[in-house]
Every structure is written in structure tokens, then in C-alpha cells.
Protein backbone atom coordinates (compact mmCIF):
# COMPACT_ATOMS: atom_id res chain seq x y z
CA UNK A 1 83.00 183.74 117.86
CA UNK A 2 85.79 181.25 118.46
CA UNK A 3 85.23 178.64 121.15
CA UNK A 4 88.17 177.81 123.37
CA UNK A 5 88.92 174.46 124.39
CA UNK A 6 91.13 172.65 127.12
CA UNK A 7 94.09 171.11 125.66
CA UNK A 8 93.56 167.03 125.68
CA UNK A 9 97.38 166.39 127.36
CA UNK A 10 97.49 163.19 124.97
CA UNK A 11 96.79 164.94 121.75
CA UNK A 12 98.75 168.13 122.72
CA UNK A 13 102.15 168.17 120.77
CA UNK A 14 104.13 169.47 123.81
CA UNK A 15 105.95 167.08 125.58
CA UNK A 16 104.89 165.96 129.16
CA UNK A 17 107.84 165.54 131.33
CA UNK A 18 107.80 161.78 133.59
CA UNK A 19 108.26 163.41 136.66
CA UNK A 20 110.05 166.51 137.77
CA UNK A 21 112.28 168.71 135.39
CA UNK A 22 113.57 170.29 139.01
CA UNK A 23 113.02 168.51 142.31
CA UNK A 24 111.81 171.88 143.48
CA UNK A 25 108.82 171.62 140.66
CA UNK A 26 105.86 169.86 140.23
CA UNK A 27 105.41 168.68 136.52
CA UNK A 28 103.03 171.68 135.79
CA UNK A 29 105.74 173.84 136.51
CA UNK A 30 104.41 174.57 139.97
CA UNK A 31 107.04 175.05 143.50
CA UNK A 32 107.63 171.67 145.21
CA UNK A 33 107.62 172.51 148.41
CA UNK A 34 110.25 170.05 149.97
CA UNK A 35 109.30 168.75 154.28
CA UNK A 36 112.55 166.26 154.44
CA UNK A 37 112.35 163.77 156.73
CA UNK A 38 114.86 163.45 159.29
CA UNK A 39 116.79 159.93 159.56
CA UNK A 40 118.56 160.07 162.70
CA UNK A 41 121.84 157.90 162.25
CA UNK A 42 125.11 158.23 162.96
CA UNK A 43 126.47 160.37 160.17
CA UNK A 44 123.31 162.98 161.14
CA UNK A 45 124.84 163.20 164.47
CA UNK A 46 128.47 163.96 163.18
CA UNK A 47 127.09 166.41 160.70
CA UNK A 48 125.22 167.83 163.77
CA UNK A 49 128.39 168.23 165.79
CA UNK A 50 130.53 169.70 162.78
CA UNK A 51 127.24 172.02 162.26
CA UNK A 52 127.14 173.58 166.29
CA UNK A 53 130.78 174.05 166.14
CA UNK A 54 131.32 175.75 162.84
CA UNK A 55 127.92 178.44 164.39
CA UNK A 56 130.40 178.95 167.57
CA UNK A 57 133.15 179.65 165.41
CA UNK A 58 131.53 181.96 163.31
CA UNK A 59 128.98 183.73 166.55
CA UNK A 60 132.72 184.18 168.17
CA UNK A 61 135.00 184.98 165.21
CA UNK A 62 134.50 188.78 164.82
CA UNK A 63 134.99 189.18 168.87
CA UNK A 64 138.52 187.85 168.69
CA UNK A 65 141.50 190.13 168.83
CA UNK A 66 145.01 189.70 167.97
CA UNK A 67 147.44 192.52 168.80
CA UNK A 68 144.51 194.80 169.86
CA UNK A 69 143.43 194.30 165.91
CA UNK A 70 140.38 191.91 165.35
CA UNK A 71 141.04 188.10 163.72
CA UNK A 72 139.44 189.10 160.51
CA UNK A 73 137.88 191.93 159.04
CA UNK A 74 136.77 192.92 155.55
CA UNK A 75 136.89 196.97 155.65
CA UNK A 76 135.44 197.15 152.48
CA UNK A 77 134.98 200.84 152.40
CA UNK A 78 138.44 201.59 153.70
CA UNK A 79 139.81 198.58 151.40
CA UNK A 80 141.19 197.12 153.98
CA UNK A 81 141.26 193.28 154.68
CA UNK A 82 142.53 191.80 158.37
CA UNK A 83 143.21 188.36 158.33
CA UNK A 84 144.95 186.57 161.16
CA UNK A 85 146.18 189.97 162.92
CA UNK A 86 147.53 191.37 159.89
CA UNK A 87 145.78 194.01 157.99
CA UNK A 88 146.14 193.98 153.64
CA UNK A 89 145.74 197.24 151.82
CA UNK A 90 144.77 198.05 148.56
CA UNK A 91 148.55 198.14 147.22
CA UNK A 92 148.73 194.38 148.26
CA UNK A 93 146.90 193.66 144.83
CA UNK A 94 149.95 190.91 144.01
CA UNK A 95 149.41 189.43 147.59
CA UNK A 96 145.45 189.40 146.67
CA UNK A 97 146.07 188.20 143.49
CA UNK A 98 148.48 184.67 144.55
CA UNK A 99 145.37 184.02 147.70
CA UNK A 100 143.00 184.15 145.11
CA UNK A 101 144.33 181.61 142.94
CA UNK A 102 145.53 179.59 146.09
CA UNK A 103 142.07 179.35 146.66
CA UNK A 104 140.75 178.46 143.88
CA UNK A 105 143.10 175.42 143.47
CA UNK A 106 142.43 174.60 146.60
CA UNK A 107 139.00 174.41 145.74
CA UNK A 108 139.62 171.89 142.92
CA UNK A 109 141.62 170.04 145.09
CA UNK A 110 138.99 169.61 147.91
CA UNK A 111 136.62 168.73 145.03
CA UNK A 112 138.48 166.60 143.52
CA UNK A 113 139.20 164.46 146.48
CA UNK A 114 136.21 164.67 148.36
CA UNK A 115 133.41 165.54 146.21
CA UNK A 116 130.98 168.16 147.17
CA UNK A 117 131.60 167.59 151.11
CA UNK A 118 131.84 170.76 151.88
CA UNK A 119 128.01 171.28 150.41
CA UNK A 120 126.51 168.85 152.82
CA UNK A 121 129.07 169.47 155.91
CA UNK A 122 130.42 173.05 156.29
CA UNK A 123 128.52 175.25 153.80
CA UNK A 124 126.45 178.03 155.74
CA UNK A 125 123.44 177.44 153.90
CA UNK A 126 123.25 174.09 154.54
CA UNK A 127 124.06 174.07 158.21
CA UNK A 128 121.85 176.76 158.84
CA UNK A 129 119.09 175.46 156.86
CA UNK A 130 119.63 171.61 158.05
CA UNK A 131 120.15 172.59 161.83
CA UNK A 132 118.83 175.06 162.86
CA UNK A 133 115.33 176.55 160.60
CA UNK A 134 114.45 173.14 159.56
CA UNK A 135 114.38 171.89 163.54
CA UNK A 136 112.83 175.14 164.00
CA UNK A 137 109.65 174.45 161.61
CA UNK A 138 109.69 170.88 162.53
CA UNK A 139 109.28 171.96 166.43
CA UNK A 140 106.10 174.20 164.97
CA UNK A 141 104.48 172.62 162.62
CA UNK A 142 105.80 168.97 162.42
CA UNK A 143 106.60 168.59 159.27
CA UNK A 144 107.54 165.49 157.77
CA UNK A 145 107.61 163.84 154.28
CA UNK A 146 108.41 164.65 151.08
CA UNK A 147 107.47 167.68 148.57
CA UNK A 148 103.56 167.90 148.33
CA UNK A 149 103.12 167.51 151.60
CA UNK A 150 99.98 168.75 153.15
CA UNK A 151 99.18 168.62 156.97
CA UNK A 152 97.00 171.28 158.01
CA UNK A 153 98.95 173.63 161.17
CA UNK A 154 97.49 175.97 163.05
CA UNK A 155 97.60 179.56 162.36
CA UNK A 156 99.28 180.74 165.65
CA UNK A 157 101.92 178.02 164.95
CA UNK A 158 103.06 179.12 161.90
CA UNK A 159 103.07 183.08 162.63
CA UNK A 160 104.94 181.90 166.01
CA UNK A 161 107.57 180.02 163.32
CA UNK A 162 108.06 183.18 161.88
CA UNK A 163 108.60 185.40 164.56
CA UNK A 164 111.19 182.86 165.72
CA UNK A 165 113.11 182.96 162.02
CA UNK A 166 113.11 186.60 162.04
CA UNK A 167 115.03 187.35 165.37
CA UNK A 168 117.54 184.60 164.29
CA UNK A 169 118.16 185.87 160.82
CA UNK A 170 118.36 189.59 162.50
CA UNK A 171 120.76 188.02 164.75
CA UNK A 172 122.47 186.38 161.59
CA UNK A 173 122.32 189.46 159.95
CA UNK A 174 124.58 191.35 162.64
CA UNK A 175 126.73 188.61 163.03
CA UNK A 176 127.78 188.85 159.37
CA UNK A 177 127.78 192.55 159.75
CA UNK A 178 130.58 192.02 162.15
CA UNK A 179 133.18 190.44 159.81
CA UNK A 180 132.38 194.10 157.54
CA UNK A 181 132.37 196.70 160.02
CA UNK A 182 133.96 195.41 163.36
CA UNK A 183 131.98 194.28 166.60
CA UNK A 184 132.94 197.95 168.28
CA UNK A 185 131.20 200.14 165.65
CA UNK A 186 128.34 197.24 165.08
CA UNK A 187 127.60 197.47 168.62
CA UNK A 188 127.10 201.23 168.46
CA UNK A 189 125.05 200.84 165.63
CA UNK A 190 123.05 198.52 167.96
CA UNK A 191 122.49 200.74 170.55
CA UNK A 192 121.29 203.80 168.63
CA UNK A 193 118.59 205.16 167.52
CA UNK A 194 118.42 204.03 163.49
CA UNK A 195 117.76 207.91 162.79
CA UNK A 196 121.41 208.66 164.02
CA UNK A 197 122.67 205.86 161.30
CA UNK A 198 119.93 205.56 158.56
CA UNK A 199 122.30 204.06 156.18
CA UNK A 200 123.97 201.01 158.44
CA UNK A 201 120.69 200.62 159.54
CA UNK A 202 118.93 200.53 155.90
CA UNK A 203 121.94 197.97 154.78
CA UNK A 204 121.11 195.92 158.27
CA UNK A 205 117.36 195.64 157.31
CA UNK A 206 118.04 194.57 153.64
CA UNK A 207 120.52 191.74 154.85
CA UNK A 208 118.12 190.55 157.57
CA UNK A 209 115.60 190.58 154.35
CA UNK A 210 117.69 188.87 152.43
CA UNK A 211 118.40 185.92 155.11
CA UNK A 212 114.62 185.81 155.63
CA UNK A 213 114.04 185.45 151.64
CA UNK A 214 116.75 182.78 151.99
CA UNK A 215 115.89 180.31 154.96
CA UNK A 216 111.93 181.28 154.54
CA UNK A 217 110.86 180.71 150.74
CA UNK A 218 114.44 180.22 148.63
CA UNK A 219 115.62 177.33 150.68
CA UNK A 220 117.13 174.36 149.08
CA UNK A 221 116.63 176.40 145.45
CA UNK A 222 119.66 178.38 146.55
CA UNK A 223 121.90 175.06 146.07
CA UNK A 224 120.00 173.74 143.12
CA UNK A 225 119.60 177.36 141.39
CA UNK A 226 121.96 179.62 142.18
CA UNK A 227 124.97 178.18 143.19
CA UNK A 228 127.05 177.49 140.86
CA UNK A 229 129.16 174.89 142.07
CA UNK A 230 126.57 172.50 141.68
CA UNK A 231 127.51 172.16 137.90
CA UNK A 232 131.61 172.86 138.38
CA UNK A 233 130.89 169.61 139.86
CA UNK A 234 130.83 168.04 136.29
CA UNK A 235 134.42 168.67 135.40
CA UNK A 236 136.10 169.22 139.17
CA UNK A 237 135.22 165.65 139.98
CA UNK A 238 137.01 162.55 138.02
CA UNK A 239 136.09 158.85 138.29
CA UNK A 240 138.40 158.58 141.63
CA UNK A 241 136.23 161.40 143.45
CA UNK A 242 134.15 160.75 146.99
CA UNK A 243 130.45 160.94 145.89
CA UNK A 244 127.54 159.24 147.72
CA UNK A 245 126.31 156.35 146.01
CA UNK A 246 123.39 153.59 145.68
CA UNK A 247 124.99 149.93 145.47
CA UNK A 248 122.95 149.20 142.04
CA UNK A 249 124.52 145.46 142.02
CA UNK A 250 123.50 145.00 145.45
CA UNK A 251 120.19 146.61 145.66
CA UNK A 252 118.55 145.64 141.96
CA UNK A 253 116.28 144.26 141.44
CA UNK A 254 113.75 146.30 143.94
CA UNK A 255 110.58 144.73 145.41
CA UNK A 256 108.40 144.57 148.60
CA UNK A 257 109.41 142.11 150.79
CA UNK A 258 106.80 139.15 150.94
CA UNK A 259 106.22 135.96 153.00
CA UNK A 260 105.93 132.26 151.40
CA UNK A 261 102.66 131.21 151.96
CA UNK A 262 103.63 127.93 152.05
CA UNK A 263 107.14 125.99 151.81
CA UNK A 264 106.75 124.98 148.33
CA UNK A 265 105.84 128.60 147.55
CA UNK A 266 109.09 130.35 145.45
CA UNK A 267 109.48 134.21 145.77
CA UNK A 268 111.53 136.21 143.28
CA UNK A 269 114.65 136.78 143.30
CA UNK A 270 115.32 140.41 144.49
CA UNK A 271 117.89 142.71 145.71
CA UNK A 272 118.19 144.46 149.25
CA UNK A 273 116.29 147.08 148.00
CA UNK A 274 113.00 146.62 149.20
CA UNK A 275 111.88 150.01 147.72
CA UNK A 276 110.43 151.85 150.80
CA UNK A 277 111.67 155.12 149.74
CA UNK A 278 113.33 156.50 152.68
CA UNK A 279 116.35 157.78 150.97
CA UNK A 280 113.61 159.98 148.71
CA UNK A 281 111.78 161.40 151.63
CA UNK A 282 114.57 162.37 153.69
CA UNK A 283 116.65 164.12 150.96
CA UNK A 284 116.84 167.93 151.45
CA UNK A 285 117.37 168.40 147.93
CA UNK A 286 114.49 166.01 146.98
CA UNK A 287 116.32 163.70 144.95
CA UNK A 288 116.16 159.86 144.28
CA UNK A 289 120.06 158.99 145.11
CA UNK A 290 119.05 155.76 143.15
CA UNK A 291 118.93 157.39 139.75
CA UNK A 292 122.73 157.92 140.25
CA UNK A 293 125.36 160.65 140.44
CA UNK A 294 122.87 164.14 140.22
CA UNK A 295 123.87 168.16 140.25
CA UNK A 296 121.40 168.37 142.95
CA UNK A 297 122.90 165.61 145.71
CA UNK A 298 125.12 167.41 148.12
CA UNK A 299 126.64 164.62 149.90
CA UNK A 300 124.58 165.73 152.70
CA UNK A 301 124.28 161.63 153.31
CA UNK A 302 120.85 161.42 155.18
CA UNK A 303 119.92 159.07 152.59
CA UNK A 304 122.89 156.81 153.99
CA UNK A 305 121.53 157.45 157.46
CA UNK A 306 118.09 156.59 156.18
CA UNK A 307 119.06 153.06 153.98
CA UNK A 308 120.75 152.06 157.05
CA UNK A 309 117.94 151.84 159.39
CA UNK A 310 116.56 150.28 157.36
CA UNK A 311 118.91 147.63 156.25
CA UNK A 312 119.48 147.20 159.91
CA UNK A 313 115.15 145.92 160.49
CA UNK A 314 115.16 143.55 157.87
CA UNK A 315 118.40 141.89 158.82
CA UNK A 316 120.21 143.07 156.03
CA UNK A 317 123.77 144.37 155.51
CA UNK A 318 124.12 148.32 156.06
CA UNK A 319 125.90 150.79 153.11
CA UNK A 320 123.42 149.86 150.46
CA UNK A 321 123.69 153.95 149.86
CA UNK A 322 127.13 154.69 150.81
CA UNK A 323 130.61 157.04 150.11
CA UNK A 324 131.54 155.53 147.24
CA UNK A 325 133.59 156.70 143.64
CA UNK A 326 132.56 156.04 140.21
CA UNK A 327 135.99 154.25 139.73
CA UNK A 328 134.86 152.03 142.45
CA UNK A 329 131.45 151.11 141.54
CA UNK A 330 131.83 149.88 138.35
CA UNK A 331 134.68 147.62 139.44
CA UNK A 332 138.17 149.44 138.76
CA UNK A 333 140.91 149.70 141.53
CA UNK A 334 140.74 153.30 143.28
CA UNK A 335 143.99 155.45 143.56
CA UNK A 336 144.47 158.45 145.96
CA UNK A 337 147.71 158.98 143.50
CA UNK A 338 146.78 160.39 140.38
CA UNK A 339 147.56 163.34 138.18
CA UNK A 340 145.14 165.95 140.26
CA UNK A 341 146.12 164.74 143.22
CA UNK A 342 149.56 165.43 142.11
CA UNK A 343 149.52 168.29 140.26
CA UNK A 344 147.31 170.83 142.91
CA UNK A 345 149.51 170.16 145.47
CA UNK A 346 152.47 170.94 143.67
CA UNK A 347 150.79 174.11 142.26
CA UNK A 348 149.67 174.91 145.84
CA UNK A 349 153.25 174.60 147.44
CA UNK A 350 154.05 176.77 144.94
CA UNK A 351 151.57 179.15 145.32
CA UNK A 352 152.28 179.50 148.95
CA UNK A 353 156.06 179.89 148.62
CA UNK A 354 155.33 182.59 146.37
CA UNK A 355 152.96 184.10 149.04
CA UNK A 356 155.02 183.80 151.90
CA UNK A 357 157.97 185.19 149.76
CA UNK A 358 156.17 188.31 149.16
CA UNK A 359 154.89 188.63 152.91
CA UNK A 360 158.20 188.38 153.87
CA UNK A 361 159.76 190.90 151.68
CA UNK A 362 157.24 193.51 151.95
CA UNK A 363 158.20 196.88 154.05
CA UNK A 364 156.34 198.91 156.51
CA UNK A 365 155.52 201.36 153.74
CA UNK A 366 154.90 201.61 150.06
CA UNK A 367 156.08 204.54 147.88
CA UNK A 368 155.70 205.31 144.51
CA UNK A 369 157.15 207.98 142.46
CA UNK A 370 154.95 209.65 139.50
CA UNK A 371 155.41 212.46 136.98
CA UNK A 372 152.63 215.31 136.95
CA UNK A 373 150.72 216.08 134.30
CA UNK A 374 151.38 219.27 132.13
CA UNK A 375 154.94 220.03 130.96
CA UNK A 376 157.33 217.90 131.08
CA UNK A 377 160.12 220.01 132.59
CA UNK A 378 160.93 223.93 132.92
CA UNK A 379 163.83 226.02 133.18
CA UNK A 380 165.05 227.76 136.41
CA UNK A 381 166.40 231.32 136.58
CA UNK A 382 170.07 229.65 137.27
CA UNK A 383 169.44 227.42 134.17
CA UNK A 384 168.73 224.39 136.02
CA UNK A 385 165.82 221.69 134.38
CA UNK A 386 162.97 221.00 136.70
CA UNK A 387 161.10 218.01 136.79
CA UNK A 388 157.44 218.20 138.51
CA UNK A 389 157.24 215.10 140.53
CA UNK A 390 154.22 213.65 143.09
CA UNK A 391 155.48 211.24 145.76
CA UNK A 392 153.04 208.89 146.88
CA UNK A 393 153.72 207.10 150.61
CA UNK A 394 151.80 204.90 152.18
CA UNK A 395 152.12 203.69 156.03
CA UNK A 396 151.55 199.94 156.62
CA UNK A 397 151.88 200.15 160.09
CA UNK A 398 149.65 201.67 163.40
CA UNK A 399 152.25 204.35 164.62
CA UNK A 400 153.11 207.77 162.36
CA UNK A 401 155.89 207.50 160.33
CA UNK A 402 158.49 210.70 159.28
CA UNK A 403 160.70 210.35 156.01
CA UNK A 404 163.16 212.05 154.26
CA UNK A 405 164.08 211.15 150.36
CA UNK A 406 167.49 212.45 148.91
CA UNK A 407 168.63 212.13 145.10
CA UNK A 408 171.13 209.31 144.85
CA UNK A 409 171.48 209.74 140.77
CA UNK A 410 172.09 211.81 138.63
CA UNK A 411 175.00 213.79 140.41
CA UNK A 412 174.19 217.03 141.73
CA UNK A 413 170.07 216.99 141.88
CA UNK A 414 168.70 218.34 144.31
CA UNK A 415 164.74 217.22 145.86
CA UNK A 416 162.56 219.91 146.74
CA UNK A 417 159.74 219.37 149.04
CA UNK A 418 155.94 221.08 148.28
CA UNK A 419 156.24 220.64 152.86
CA UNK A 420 157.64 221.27 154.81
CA UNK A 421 157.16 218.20 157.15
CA UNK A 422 156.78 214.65 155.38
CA UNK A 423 154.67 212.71 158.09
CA UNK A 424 152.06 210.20 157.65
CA UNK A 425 149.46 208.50 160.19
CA UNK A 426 149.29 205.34 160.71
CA UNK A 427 147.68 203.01 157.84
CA UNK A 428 147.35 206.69 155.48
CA UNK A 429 148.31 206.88 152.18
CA UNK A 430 149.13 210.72 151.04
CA UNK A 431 150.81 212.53 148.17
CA UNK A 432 153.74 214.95 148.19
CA UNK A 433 154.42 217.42 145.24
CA UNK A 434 158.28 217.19 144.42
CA UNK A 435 160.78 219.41 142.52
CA UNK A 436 163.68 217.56 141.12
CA UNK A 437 166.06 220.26 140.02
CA UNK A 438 169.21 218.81 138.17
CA UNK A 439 171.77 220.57 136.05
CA UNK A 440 171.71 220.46 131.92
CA UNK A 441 175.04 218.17 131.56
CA UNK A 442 172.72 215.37 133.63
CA UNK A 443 171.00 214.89 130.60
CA UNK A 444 171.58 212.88 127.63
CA UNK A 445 169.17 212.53 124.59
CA UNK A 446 166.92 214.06 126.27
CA UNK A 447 166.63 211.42 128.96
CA UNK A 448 168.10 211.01 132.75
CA UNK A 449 168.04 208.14 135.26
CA UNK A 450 166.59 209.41 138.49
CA UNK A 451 166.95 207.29 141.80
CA UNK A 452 165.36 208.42 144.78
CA UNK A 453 166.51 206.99 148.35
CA UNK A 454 163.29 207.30 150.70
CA UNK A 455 163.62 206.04 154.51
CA UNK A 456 161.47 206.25 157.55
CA UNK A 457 162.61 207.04 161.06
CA UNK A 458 163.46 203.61 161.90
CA UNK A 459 166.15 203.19 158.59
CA UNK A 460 163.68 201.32 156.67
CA UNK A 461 164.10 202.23 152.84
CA UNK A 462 163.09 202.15 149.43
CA UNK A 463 164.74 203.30 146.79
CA UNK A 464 162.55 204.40 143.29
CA UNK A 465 163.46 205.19 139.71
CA UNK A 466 162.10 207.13 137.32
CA UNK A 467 163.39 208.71 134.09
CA UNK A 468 163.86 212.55 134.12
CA UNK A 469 162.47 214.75 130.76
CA UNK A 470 165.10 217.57 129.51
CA UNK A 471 166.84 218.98 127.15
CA UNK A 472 167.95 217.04 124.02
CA UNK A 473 171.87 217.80 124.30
């Protein structure tokens, strides 16, 4: 029989990491359950400020209208986006297309200049998370530290915490709803019975599931884990970039502070750092902001908030952790002028010119001519060649729209409807079957160039080519 023995850590031949591979692990791979401690200070109450007002904004958002149409709205199952009033359909893909990219630069711009800001300031997670579950479990269970730890709470506290997270992330839940579906046919979801709606109501639950997996257990992993912009961080920032930083030159080297025990005593030589870690306890993301620039620090600056304090009771000069740059700390003159700053701008003006240029040129409707499948062109009784068309229209606007479409080349072609009425409700795309019926001498090599004049009831036109199949005279 073979005997099984504990592995001696000092003889084993795997490597035993110092401390934390993650600062959500323990070093036996174990979750580090992070209890932050809050430093009240005056960045804290900005962020606090910012944090109430962007909730407002995004509680009242999906209740606005403009035009009797609602501020935004993502229709995803219609494909319809409303932004600002004005509702984007799927044929707006080059529209799409230039916002997406405007985006994205703007993205590395933001970055670029102000670090990950946005993380610690304006990012749902984090002002959820930071203001308003965190206060939440701190009001039940007092919570306070830094991962690991313990402090026994009673059981009626903790089941109470939980009742209160679930009616604010069902309340989350609808609110983000909203921005999908519209506050009308949300609030009739609302007030029915879930059997009259069993899918809204299924997709409801598994959102409100999802925020509870999120704010309850996930937490601060979402930032660390799964977001990626965490590690874009690496090549969106340059040395010139706002990151929060520990004054090494200042601080080093740490040590308690001590009294002489008499005058002819001499203590060390230290820095301002006195080593109490505050700026570890109170970190959200459980980082040491000392170790330098990290993946994991979100510029969330409680550690600034925290160093300051304390700076301020031993009589010491605040901003030992401050906003700082790389540039800046190790002693090189800091531009705001420098080829990112220069160039994403530029790109951006572009990028918006070419946006608005678009906006402004599109027309109430779209229309598209296309050929049908099957042969590509028959013979009439009177000798005429017949093209089989489809005429796809699509109405951009809230009021029905009539049109009529004449041949404006080649001479003598005539357009045949498959309707007799060509009418089209408001924001409906729909196909009409076409005949164009032209005579032999129209064609040459086998080929004709067809132009179609199509206008709406209020003179707006369009005017689409195509190439006609015949005979080869």
C-alpha cells in the first residue's frame, strides 16, 4: 500500500508566490474577500457628488421625450437606435460605422489624457458598487478593513443586507430595461401578471440575476477580471498620462515614527512614509499604490484621500499619493502637446465632419433597386425585353409616405408596378415587384443603363441605377 504524505512547502519544487498572484486571492489560491475602508476626504466627496448625479441621470434618462420620441432607445429587436430625438435604422450601417470609430478614438483620447478616470469616477460598476452596495453592507454589517477580514454579524443582518440588494438590483434591472424596450411598454410589463409576458419577464429575472451575481459575489473581480480595459491600459497610456501615484522620493525610506528618548538620542533618517497602511486598506481593488503603476488601480483615489489624513496628523505635507504622470515622477518636463494629443483630435474632427456630412445628406427614405432571381429577362408578345425587378423603400420618417418611380433612361421603358398603390407606414421598410419593359434597340452588347427617378409626396427624390440584361445585338 502506498502511504501519502503532506507536501513539506520548503522541499516542494512548486514555487510559492510572496504574496498575492491577484488581490482578489489568497496565496493558496483561495477568494480574498476585499471590506475597503472608507477614507472620507475631499476627493471621496467629489466622487460622491459626480456618483448621485450620474444615478439621476441615468433613473431619469429613459423618461425623457423629445418630439413625442424618447432621448434614447436601443430597439434592438426592431433594429432601431434613438439617440437625441432621432431614430437610426438598420440602413444607417455607414452612420453606425463613423460613431463607432468616433468612439473608440475618443476612448484613446480620454485615456490617453486622463488615465483610467473614467474607471474610478463615472463607470457604473464602480459608482454603484462604491456608493451605493458598499454603504449598504457597511450600514449592516460594519465592515471595515482589508481582505481577510473576519467580524462575526448577525444572521438577521446579513439576510436583511440581502433583501435590501435585491429590490435595488430589481430596480436596476428595470431601469436598464428601459433604455431596450421604452418606459411605456416596461411599465406594462410591470403591471401584469408575468403569465401574460413570460418572456420579458424571464429576460427581467435573468438581468436582476445577473446584477445580483455582480454587486453580491463578482464585485471588484469584474474590473480586475473581466474588463478588459484594465490591460488596454498598457499601450493607451504614454509617459505624459494622469495616473495616481506614490511620491517614492518623498516617502522612502518607510518607518514608524519614534520619539528620542533623550536629546543626544539620533533617529534614522526616514521618509514621510510612516508605513501605516491606509492607502492598502482603503483600496477597493486591494492594491498597494506603493508598488507603483498596477492593471488593477482605477484611479478611484481613496488612497489619496487616505495618505492625506494622514499626512495632515503628523504635521506633514499632504499629496504623498497623488495625480501624478510617469513623465513627471521621474523628473522630465510634462507636455499636454504631444503627438496623441494631436493626432485624436484631428482624427476626431474628422470623424465628425464626416458624420455630420452624412446626417445632413441623408433623405426621408432609402430605396434600393435589385434584380430577381431566375432569368435574367423574357420576351413580351409585342417583342419587348422584360427585366424582373424588386424595389425596396424604406420610410425614415413617422407619417406614411406615397411614391411614384418613372424610367428616366433608356428612352422609351416603361415601369410596371406588381400594385397597385405604392404606400409605406411610417418607419416600414417593404418590397415592390417591378417590370421594366424596354424595346430591343435599348440594348447594346447585351447590356442597358437603367435610371429610375423615385419621389415621395412631398418632391423628395432618389434616383437609382442598375444595368438591364437583354439581347446581345
Amino acid at each position: 500500500m502506498i502511504e501519502l504524505k503532506p507536501i513539506n512547502k520548503m522541499s516542494s519544487p512548486i514555487l510559492q508566490p510572496e504574496e498575492h498572484v491577484l488581490s482578489t486571492l489568497e496565496s493558496d489560491g483561495s477568494r480574498r474577500w476585499l471590506k475597503p475602508k472608507l477614507s472620507k476626504g475631499v476627493l471621496l466627496f467629489r466622487r460622491r457628488v459626480l456618483a448621485y448625479v450620474l444615478i439621476a441621470i441615468f433613473t431619469v434618462l429613459p423618461f425623457i421625450k423629445i418630439g413625442g420620441k424618447p432621448f434614447i432607445l436601443l430597439d434592438i429587436p426592431a433594429r432601431e437606435f434613438t439617440v437625441f430625438g432621432f431614430t437610426f435604422l438598420p440602413t444607417d450601417t455607414v452612420l453606425l460605422a463613423i460613431f463607432l470609430v468616433g468612439l473608440l478614438l475618443s476612448v484613446f483620447l480620454f485615456t490617453t489624457l486622463f488615465g483610467r478616470v473614467w474607471c474610478g469616477w463615472a463607470c457604473p460598476q464602480t459608482v454603484y458598487m462604491e456608493f451605493l452596495f458598499r454603504p449598504i453592507e457597511r450600514l449592516f454589517e460594519g465592515t471595515v478593513g482589508r481582505g481577510g477580514h473576519k467580524k462575526k454579524v448577525a444572521s438577521w443582518r446579513v439576510a436583511a443586507k440581502y433583501v435590501v440588494y435585491f429590490v435595488l438590483c430589481v430596480y436596476l434591472a428595470n431601469t436598464f430595461l428601459a433604455y431596450f424596450v421604452g418606459v411605456d411598454r416596461l411599465s406594462q410589463w410591470v403591471t401584469q401578471s408575468p403569465l401574460e409576458h413570460p418572456i420579458p419577464f424571464a429576460i427581467m429575472a435573468a438581468v436582476t440575476f445577473a446584477m445580483m451575481f455582480d454587486f453580491c459575489y463578482f464585485r471588484e473581480q469584474m474590473c480586475l477580471i473581466a474588463c478588459p480595459y484594465g490591460r488596454f491600459q498598457s499601450v493607451l497610456l504614454d509617459q505624459n498620462s494622469l495616473i495616481v501615484a506614490y511620491d517614492e522620493n518623498r516617502g522612502e525610506p518607510r518607518g514608524k515614527l519614534k520619539k528620542k528618548k533623550s536629546q543626544t538620542d539620533a533617529l534614522p533618517i526616514l521618509g514621510d512614509c510612516i508605513n501605516c497602511g491606509n492607502c492598502v486598506t482603503t483600496c477597493p481593488t486591494g492594491i498597494d499604490i506603493r508598488d507603483g503603476l498596477q492593471m488593477e488601480c482605477i484611479n478611484c483615489t481613496q488612497c489619496i484621500d487616505a495618505c492625506n489624513i494622514v499626512m495632515e496628523k503628523i504635521g506633514r505635507e499632504p499629496d504623498l499619493i497623488r495625480f501624478s504622470s510617469q513623465a513627471k515622477d521621474s523628473g522630465k518636463a510634462s507636455s499636454l502637446l504631444r503627438a496623441r494629443t494631436v493626432i485624436y483630435p484631428l482624427l476626431l474632427l474628422g470623424i465628425a465632419s464626416a458624420f455630420l456630412a452624412v446626417f445632413l445628406l441623408s433623405k426621408t427614405f432609402d430605396a434600393v433597386v435589385l434584380r430577381e432571381p431566375g432569368n435574367p429577362y423574357t420576351r413580351t408578345d409585342e417583342g419587348q425585353i422584360r427585366n424582373i425587378l424588386k424595389l425596396k423603400l424604406t420610410n425614415r420618417t413617422d407619417e406614411a409616405m406615397e411614391f411614384t418611380a418613372v424610367v428616366q433612361q433608356p428612352a422609351n421603358a416603361v415601369l410596371q408596378f406588381s400594385e397597385d398603390e405604392v404606400k409605406i407606414a411610417p418607419r416600414e421598410t417593404k418590397t415592390f415587384h417591378i417590370n421594366i419593359v424596354a424595346p430591343p434597340e435599348s440594348f447594346e452588347l447585351g447590356r442597358a443603363n437603367l435610371e429610375i427617378l423615385v419621389q415621395n409626396q412631398n418632391q423628395v427624390s432618389r434616383t437609382l441605377k442598375l444595368k438591364l440584361i437583354g439581347p446581345y445585338n
